[in-house]
Protein backbone atom coordinates (compact mmCIF):
# COMPACT_ATOMS: atom_id res chain seq x y z
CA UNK A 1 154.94 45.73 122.16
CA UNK A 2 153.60 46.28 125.33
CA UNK A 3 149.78 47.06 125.84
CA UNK A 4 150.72 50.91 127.14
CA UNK A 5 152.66 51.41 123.80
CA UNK A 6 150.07 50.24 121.81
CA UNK A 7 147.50 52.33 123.47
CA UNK A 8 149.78 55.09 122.84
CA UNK A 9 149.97 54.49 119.07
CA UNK A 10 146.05 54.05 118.76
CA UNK A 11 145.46 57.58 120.29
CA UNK A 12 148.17 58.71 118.35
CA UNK A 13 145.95 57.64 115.56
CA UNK A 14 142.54 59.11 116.45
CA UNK A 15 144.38 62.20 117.01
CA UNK A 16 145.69 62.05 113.86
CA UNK A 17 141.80 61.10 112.45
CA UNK A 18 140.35 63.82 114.38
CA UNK A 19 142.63 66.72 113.41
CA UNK A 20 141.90 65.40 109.78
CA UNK A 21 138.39 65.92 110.78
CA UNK A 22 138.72 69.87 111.72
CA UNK A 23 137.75 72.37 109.52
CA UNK A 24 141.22 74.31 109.12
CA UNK A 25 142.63 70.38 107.99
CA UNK A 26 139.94 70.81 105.45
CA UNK A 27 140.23 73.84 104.70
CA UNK A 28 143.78 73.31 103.91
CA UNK A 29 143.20 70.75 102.11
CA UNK A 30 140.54 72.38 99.51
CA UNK A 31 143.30 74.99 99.56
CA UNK A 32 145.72 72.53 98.65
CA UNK A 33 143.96 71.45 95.99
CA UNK A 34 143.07 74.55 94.56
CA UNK A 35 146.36 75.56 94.18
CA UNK A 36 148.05 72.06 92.90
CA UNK A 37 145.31 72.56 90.15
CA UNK A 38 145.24 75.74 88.93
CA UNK A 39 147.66 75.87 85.97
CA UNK A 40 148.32 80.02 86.84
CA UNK A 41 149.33 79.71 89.65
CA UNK A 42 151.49 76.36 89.45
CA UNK A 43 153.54 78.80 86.69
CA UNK A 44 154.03 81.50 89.49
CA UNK A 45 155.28 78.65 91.72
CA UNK A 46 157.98 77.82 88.86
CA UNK A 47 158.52 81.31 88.02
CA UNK A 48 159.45 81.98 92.12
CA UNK A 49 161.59 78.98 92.55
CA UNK A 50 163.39 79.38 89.28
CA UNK A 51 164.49 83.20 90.10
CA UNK A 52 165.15 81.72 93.76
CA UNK A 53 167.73 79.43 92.66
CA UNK A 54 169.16 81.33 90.14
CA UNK A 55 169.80 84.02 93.44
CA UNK A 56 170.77 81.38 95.75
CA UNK A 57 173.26 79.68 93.09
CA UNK A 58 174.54 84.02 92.61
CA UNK A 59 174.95 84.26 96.47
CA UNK A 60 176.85 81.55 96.48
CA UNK A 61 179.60 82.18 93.50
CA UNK A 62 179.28 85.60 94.97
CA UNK A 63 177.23 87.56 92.15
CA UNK A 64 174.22 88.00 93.60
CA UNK A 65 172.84 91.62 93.35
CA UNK A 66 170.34 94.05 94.81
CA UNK A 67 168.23 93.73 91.51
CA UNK A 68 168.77 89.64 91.34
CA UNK A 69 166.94 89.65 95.26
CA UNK A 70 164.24 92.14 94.18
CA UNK A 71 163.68 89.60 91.47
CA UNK A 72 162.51 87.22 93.63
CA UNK A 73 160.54 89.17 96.32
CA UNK A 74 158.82 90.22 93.61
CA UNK A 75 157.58 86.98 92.37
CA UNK A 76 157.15 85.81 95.73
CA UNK A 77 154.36 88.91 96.23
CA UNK A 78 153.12 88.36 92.71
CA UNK A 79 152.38 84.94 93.72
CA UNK A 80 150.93 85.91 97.33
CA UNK A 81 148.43 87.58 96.09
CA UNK A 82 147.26 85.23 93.29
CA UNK A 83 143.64 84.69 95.54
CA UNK A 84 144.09 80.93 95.45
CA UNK A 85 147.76 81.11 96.87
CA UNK A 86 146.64 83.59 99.30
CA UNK A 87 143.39 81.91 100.33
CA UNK A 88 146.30 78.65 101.00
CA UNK A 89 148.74 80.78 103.08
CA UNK A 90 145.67 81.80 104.87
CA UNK A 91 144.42 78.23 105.51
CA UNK A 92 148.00 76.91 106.23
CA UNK A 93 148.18 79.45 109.11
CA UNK A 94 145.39 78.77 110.20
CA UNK A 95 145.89 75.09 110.70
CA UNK A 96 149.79 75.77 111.72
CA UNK A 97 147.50 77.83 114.81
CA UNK A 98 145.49 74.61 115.58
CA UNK A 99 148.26 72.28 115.67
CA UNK A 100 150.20 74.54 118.00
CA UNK A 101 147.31 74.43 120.22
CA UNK A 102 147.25 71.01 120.12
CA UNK A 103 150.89 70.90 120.79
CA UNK A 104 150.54 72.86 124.07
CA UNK A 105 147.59 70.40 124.79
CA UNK A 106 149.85 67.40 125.11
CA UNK A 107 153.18 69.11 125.73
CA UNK A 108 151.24 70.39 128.68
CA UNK A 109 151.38 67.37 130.90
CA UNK A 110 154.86 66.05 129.87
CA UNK A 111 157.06 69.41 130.65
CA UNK A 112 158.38 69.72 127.61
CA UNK A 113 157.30 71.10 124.06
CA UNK A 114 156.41 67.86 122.32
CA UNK A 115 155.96 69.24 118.71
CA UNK A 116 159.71 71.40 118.98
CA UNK A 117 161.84 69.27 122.02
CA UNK A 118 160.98 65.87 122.87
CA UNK A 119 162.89 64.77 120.00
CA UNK A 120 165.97 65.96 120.48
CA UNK A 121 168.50 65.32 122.48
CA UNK A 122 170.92 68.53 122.35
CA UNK A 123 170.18 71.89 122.48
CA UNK A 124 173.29 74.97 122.67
């Protein structure tokens, strides 16, 4: 490896440390938690993704109905506004925000959107 490419790696990583160190990763991150551990809300999850896949498996044997889709947006509000989900959507946003900004930081000087291009080769 050549000394540029390992320079680039090593910022890479104290990037990495330092968005770990902002408050909307730690925010997230409390959020995180409190959601992964609260035993409510965890059924909610399972109650959302269990009427989501009994739609998407309707949809796509062609019985899905009006009443099978309110179903689910249903459950997905109910579960939005459990406070702990809703405090994580918040927090998620917020760091989905930062890391944008971050994104146009460094995409900045290349020409091209780092986080959504430089990977790719094609685009239609």
């Amino acid at each position: 490896m050549s000394v540029q490419t390992d320079r680039l790696e090593e910022l890479g990583h104290d990037l990495g440390e330092a968005i770990a160190e902002t408050a909307e990763y730690e925010a997230f991150e409390e959020a995180k938690a409190a959601v992964e551990g609260d035993d409510e809300v965890q059924a909610q999850i399972s109650t959302f993704h269990d009427l989501r896949d009994q739609y998407m498996y309707a949809r796509q044997t062609g019985n899905a109905t009006e009443e099978g889709l309110e179903k689910v947006q249903a459950a997905q509000e109910e579960l939005h506004a459990m406070p702990k989900m809703a405090s994580y959507l918040d927090a998620q946003e917020e760091l989905r925000d930062r890391l944008e900004t971050v994104n146009k930081a460094i995409s900045e000087p290349l020409a091209v959107d780092f986080g959504g291009e430089a990977g790719g080769c094609c685009h239609d």
